[in-house]
PDB file of N, CA and C in Angstrom:
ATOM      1  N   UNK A   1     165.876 153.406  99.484  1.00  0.00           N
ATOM      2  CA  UNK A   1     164.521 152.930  99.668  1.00  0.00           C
ATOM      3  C   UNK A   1     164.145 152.802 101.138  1.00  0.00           C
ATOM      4  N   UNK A   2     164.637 153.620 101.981  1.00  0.00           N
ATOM      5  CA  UNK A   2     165.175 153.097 103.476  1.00  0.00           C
ATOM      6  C   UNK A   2     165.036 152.071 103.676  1.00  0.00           C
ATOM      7  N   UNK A   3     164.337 151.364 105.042  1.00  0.00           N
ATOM      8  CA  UNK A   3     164.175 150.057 105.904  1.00  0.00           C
ATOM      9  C   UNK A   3     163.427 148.929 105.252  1.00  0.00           C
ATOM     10  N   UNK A   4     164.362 147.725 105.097  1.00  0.00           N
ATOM     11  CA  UNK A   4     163.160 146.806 104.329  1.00  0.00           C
ATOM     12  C   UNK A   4     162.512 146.332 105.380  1.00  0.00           C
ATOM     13  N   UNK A   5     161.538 145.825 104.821  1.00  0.00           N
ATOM     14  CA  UNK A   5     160.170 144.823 106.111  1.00  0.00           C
ATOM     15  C   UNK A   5     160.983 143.077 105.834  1.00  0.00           C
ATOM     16  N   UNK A   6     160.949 142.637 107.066  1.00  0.00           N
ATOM     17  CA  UNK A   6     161.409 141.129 106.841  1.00  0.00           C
ATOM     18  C   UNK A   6     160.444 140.174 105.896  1.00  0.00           C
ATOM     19  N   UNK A   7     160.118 139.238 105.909  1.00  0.00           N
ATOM     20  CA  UNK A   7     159.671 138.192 104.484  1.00  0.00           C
ATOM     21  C   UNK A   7     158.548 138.396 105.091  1.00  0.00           C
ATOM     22  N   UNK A   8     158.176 138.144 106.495  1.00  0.00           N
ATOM     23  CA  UNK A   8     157.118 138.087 106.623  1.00  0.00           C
ATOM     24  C   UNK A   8     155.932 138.888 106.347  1.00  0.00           C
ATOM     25  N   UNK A   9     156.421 140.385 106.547  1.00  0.00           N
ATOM     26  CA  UNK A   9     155.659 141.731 106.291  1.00  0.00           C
ATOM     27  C   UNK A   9     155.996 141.871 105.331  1.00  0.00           C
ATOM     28  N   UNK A  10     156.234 141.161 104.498  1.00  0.00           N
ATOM     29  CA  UNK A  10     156.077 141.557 102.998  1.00  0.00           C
ATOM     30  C   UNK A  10     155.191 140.463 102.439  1.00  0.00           C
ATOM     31  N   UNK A  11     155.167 139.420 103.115  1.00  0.00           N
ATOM     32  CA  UNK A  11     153.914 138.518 102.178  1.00  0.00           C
ATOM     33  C   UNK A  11     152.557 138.898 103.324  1.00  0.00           C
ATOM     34  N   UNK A  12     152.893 139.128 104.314  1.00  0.00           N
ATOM     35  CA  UNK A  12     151.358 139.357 105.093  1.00  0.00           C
ATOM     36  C   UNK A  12     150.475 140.875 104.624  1.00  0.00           C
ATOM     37  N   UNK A  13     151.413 141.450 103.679  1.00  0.00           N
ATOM     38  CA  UNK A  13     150.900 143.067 103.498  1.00  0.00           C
ATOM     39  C   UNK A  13     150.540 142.724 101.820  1.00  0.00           C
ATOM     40  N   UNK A  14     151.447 142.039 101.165  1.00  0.00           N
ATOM     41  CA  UNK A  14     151.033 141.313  99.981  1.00  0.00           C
ATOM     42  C   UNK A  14     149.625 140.699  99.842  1.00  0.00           C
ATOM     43  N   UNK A  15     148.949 139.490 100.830  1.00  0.00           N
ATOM     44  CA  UNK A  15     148.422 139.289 100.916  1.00  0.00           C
ATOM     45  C   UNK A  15     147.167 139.592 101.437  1.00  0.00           C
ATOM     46  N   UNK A  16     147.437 140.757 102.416  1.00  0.00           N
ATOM     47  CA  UNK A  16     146.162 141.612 102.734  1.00  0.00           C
ATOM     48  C   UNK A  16     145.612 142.898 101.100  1.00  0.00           C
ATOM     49  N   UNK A  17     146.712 142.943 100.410  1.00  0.00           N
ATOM     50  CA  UNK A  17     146.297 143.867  98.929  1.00  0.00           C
ATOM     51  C   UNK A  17     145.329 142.723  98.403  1.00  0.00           C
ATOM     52  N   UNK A  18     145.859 141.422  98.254  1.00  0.00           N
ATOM     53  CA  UNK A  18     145.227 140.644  97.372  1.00  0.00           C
ATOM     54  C   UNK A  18     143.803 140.212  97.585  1.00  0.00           C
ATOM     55  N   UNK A  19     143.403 140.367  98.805  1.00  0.00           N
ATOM     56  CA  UNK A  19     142.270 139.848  99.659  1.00  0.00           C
ATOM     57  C   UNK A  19     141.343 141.426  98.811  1.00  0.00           C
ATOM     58  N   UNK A  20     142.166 142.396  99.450  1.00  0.00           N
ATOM     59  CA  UNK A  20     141.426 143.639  99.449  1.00  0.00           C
ATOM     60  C   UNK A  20     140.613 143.631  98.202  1.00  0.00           C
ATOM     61  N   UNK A  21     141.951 143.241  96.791  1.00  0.00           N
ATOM     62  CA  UNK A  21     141.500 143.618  95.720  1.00  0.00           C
ATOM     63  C   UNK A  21     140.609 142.802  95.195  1.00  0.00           C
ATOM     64  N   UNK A  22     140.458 141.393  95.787  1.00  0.00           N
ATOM     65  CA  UNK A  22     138.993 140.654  95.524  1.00  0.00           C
ATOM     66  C   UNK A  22     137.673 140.925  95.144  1.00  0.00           C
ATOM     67  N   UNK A  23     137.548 141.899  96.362  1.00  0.00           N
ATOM     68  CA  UNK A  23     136.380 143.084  96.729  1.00  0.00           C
ATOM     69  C   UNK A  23     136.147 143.809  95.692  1.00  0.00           C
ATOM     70  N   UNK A  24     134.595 144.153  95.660  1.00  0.00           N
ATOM     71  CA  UNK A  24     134.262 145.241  94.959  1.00  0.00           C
ATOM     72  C   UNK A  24     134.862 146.658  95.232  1.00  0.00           C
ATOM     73  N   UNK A  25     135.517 146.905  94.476  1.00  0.00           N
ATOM     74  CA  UNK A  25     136.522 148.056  95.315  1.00  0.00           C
ATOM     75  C   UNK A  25     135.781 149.229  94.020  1.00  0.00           C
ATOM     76  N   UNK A  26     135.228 150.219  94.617  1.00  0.00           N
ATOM     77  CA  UNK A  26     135.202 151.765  93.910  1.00  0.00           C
ATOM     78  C   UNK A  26     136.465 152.443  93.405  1.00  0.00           C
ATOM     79  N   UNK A  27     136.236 153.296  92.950  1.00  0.00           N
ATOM     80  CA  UNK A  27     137.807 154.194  92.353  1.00  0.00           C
ATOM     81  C   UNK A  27     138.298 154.924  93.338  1.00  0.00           C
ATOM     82  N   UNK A  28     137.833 155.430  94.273  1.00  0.00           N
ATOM     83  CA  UNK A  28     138.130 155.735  95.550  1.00  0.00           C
ATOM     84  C   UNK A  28     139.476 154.766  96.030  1.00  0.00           C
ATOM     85  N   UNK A  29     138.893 153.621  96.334  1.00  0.00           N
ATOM     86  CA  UNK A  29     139.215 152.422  97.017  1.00  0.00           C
ATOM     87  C   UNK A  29     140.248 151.495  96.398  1.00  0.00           C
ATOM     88  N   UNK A  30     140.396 151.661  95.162  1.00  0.00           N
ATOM     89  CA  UNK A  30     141.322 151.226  93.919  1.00  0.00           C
ATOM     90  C   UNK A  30     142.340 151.772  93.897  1.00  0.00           C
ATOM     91  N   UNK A  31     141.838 153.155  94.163  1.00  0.00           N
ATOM     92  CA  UNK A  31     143.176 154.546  94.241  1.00  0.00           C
ATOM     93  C   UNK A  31     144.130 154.449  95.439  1.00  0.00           C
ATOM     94  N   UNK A  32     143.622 153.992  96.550  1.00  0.00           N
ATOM     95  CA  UNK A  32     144.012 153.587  98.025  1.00  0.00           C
ATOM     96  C   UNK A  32     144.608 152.626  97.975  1.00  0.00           C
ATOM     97  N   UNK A  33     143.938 151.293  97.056  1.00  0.00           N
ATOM     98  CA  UNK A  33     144.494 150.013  97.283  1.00  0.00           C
ATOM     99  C   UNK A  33     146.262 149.931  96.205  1.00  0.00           C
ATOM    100  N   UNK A  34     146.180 150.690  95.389  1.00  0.00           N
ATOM    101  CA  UNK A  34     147.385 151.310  94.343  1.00  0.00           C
ATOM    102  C   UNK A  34     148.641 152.028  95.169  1.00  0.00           C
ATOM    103  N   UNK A  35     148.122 152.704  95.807  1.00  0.00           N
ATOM    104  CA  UNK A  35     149.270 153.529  96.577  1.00  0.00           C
ATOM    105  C   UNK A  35     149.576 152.691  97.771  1.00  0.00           C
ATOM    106  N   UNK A  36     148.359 151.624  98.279  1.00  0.00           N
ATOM    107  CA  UNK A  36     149.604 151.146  99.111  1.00  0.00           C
ATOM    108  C   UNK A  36     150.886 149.771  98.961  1.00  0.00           C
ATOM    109  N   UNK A  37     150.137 149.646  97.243  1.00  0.00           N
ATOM    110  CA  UNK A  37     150.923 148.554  96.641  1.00  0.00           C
ATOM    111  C   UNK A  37     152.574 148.984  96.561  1.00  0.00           C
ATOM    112  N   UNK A  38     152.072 150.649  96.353  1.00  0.00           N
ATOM    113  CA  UNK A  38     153.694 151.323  96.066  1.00  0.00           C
ATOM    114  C   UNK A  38     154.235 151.009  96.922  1.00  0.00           C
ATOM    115  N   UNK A  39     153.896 150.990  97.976  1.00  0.00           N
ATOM    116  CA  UNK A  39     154.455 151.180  99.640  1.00  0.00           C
ATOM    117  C   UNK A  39     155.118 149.716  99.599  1.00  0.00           C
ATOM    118  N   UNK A  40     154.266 148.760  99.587  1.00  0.00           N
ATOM    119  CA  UNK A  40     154.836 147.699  99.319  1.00  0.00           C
ATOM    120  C   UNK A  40     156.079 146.674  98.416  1.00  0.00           C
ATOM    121  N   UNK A  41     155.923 147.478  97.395  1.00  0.00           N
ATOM    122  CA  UNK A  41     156.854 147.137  96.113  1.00  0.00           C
ATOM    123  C   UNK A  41     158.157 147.826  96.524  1.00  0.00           C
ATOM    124  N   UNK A  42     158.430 148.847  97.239  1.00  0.00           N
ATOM    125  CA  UNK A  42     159.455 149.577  97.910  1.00  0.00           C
ATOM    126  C   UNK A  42     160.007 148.808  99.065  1.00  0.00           C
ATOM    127  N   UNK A  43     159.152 148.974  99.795  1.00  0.00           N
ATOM    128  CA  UNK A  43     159.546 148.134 100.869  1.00  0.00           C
ATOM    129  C   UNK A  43     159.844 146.676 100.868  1.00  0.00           C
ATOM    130  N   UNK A  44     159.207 146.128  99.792  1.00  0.00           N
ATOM    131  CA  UNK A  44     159.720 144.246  99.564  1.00  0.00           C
ATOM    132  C   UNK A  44     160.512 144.146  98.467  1.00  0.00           C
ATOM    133  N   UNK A  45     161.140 145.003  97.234  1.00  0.00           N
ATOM    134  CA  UNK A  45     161.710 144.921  96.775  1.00  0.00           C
ATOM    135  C   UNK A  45     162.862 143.517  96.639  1.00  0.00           C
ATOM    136  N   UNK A  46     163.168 143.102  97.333  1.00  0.00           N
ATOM    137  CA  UNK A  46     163.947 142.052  97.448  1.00  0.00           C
ATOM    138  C   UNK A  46     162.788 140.541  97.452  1.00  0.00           C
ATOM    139  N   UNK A  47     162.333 140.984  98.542  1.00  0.00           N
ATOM    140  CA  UNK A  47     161.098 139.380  98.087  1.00  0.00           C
ATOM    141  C   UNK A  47     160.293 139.588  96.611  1.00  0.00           C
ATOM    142  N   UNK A  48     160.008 140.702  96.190  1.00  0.00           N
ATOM    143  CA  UNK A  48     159.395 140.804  95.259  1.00  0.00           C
ATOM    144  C   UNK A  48     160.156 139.838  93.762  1.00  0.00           C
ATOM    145  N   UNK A  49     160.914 140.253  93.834  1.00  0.00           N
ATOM    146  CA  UNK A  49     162.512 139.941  93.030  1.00  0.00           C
ATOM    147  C   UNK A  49     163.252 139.092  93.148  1.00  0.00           C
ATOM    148  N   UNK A  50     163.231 137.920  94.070  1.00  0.00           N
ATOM    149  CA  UNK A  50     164.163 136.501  94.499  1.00  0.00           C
ATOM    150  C   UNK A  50     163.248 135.321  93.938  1.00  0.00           C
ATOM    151  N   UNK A  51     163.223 134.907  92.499  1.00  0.00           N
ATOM    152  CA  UNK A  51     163.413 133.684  91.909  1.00  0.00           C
ATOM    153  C   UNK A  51     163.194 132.664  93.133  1.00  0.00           C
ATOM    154  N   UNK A  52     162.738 131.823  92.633  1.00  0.00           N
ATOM    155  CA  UNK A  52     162.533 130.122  92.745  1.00  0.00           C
ATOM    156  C   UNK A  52     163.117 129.786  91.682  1.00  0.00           C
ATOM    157  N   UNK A  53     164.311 129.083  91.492  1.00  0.00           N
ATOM    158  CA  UNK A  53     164.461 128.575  90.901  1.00  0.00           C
ATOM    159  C   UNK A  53     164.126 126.751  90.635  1.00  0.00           C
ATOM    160  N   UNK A  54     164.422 126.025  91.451  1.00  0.00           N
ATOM    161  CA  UNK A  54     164.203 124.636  91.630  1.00  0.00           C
ATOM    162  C   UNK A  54     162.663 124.506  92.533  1.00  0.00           C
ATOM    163  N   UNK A  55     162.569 123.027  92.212  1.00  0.00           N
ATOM    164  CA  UNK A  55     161.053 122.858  92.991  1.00  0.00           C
ATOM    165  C   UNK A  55     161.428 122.601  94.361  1.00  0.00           C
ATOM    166  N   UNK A  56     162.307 122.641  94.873  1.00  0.00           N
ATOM    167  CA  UNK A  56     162.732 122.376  96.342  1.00  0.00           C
ATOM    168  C   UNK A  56     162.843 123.892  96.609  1.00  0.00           C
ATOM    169  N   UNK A  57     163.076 124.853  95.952  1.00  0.00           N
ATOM    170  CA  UNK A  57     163.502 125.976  96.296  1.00  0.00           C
ATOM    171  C   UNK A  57     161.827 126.563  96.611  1.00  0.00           C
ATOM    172  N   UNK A  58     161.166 126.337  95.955  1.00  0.00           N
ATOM    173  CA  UNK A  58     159.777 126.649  95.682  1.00  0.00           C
ATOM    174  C   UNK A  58     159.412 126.464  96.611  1.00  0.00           C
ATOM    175  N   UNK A  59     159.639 125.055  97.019  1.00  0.00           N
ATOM    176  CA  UNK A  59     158.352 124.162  98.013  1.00  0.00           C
ATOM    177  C   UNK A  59     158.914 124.896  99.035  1.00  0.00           C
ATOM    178  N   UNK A  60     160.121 125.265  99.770  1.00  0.00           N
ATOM    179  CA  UNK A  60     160.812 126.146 101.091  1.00  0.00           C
ATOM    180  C   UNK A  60     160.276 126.994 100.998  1.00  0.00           C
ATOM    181  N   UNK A  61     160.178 128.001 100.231  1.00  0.00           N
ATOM    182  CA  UNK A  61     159.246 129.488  99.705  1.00  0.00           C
ATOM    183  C   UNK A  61     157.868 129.079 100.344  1.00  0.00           C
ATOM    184  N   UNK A  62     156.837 128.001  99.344  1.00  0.00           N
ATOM    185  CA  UNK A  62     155.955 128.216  99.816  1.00  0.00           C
ATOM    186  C   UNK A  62     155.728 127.741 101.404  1.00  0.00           C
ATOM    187  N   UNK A  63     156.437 126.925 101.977  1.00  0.00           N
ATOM    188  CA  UNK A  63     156.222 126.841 103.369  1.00  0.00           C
ATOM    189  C   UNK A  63     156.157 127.925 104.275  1.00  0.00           C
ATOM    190  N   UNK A  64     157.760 128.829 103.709  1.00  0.00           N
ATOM    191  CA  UNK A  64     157.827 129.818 104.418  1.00  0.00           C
ATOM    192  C   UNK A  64     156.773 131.078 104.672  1.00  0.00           C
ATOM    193  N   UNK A  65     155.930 131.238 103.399  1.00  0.00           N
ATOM    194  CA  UNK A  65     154.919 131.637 102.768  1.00  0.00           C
ATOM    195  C   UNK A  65     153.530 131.542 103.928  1.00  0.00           C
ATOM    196  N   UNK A  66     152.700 129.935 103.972  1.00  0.00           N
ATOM    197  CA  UNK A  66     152.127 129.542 104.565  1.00  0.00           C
ATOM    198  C   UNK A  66     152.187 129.750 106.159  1.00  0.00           C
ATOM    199  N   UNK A  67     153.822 129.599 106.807  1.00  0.00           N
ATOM    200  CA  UNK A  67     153.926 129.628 107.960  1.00  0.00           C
ATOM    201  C   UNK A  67     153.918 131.702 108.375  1.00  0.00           C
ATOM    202  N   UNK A  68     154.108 132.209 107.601  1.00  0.00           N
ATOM    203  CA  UNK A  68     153.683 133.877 107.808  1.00  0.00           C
ATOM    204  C   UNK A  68     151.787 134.129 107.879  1.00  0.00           C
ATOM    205  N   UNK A  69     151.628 133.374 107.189  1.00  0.00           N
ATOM    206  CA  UNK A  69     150.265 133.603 106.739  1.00  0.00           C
ATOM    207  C   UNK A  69     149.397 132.856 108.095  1.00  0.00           C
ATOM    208  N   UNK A  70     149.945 132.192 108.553  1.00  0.00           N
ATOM    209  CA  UNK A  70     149.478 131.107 109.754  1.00  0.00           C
ATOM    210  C   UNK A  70     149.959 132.024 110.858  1.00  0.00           C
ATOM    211  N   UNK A  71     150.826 132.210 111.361  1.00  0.00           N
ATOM    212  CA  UNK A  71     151.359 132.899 112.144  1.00  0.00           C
ATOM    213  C   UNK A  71     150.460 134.396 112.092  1.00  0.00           C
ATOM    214  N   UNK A  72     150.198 134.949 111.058  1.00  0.00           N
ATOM    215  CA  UNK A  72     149.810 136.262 111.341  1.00  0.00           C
ATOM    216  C   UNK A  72     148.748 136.116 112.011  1.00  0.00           C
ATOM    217  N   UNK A  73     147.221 135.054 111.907  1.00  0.00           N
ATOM    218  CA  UNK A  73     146.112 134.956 112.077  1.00  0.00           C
ATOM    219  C   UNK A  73     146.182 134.531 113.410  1.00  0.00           C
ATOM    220  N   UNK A  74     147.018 134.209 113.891  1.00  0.00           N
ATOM    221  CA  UNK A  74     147.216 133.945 115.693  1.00  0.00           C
ATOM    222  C   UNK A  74     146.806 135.227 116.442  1.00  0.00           C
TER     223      UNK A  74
END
């Protein structure tokens, strides 16, 4: 699958699909926003796929989560 992206580029590229797909998106734009999900699901494979199990495990996740998402907008 070559090079993974670290946690961060995988929830900041996650989260730019999710924004995208908000939008009134055409089939054009649907078709675009699809292929680069692939890109993504390849490349995060591992974040995609790592459980929370406990609510402490969660609450670390979502911090870690928040602090990518904060950090990117700098």
């Amino acid at each position: 699958y070559g090079e993974q992206w670290d946690f961060c580029s995988c929830v900041q590229a996650n989260d730019s699909i999710n924004r995208a797909s908000q939008k009134g998106l055409n089939e054009k734009q649907a078709e675009i926003l699809m292929k680069r999900w692939e890109v993504v699901e390849v490349k995060c494979k591992e974040f995609l796929t790592n459980p929370n199990r406990t609510p402490e495990e969660r609450e670390i996740h979502e911090r870690k989560v928040a602090k990518c998402l904060k950090d990117a907008k700098k």
